[in-house]
C-alpha atoms as a PDB file:
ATOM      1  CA  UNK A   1      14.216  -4.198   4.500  1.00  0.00           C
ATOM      2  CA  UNK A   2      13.871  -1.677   1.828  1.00  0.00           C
ATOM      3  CA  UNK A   3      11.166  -4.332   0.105  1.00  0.00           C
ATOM      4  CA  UNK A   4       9.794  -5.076   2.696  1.00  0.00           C
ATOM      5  CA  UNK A   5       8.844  -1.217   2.882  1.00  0.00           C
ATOM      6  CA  UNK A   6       7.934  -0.853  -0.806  1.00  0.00           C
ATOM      7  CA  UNK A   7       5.889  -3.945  -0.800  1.00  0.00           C
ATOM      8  CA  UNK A   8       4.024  -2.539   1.773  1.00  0.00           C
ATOM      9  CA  UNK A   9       2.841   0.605  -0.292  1.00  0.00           C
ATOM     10  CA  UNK A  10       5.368   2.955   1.534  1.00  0.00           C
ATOM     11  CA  UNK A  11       7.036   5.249  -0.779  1.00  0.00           C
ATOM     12  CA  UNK A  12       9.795   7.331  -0.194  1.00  0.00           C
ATOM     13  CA  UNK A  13       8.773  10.827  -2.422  1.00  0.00           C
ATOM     14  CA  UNK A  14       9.719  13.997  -1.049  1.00  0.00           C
ATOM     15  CA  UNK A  15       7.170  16.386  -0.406  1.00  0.00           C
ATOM     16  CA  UNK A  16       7.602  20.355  -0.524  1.00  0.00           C
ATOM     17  CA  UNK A  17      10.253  20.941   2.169  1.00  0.00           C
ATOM     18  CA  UNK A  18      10.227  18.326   4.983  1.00  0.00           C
ATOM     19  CA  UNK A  19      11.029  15.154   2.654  1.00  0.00           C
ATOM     20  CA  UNK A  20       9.424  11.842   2.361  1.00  0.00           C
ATOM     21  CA  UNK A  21       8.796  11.871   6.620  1.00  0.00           C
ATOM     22  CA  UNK A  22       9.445   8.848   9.000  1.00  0.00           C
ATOM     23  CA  UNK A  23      10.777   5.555   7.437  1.00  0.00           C
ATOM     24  CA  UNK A  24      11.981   2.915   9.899  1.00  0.00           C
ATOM     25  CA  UNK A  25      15.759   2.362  10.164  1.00  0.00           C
ATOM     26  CA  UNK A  26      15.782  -1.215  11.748  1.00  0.00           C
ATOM     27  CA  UNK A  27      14.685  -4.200  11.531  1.00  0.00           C
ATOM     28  CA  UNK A  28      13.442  -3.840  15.279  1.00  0.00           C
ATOM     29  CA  UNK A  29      11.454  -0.383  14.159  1.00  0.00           C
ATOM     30  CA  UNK A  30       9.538  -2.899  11.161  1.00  0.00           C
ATOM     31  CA  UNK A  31       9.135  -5.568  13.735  1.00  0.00           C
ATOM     32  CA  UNK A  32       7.293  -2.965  16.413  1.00  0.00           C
ATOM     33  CA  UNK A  33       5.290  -1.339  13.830  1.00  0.00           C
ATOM     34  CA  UNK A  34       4.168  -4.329  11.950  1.00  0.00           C
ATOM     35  CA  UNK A  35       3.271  -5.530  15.609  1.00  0.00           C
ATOM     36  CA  UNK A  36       1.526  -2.464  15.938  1.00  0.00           C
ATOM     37  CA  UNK A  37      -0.775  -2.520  12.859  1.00  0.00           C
ATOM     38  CA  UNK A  38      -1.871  -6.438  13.585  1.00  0.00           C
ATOM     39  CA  UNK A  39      -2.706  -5.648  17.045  1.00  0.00           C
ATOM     40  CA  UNK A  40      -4.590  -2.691  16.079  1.00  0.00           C
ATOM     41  CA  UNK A  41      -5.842  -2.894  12.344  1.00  0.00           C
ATOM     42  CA  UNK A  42      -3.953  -0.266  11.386  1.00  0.00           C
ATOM     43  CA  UNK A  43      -2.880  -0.312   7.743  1.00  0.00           C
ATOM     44  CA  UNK A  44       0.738  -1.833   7.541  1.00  0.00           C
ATOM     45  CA  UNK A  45       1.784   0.880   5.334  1.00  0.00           C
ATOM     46  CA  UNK A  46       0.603   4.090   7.999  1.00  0.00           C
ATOM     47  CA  UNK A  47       1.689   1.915  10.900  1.00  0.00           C
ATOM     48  CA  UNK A  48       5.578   1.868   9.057  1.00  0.00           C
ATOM     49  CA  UNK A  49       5.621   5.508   8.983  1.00  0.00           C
ATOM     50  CA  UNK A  50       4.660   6.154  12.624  1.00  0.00           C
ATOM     51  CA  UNK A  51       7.569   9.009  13.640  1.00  0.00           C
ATOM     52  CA  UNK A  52       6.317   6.893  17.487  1.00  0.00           C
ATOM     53  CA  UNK A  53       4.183   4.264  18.223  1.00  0.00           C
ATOM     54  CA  UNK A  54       1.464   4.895  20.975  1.00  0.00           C
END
């Protein structure tokens, strides 16, 4: 999973205080959000690091 991620473009740097932000746990989470970004056009890589889909 964690290629699947990188390949993507997500990255996992931490920024200031809060840390790197949403990154999907499951496969399920990957599955819903890649889902997400086909359906909608949404760039794979934004759609991954969705804290909630809408």
């Amino acid at each position: 999973m964690l290629s699947l991620l990188l390949h993507a473009g997500v990255r996992f740097h931490k920024s200031c205080c809060a840390g790197p932000g949403y990154r999907p746990r499951t496969l399920r989470e990957v599955r819903e959000r890649m889902t997400y970004a086909r359906r909608t056009g949404e760039p794979i890589a934004r759609a991954l690091v969705r804290p909630e889909l809408p």
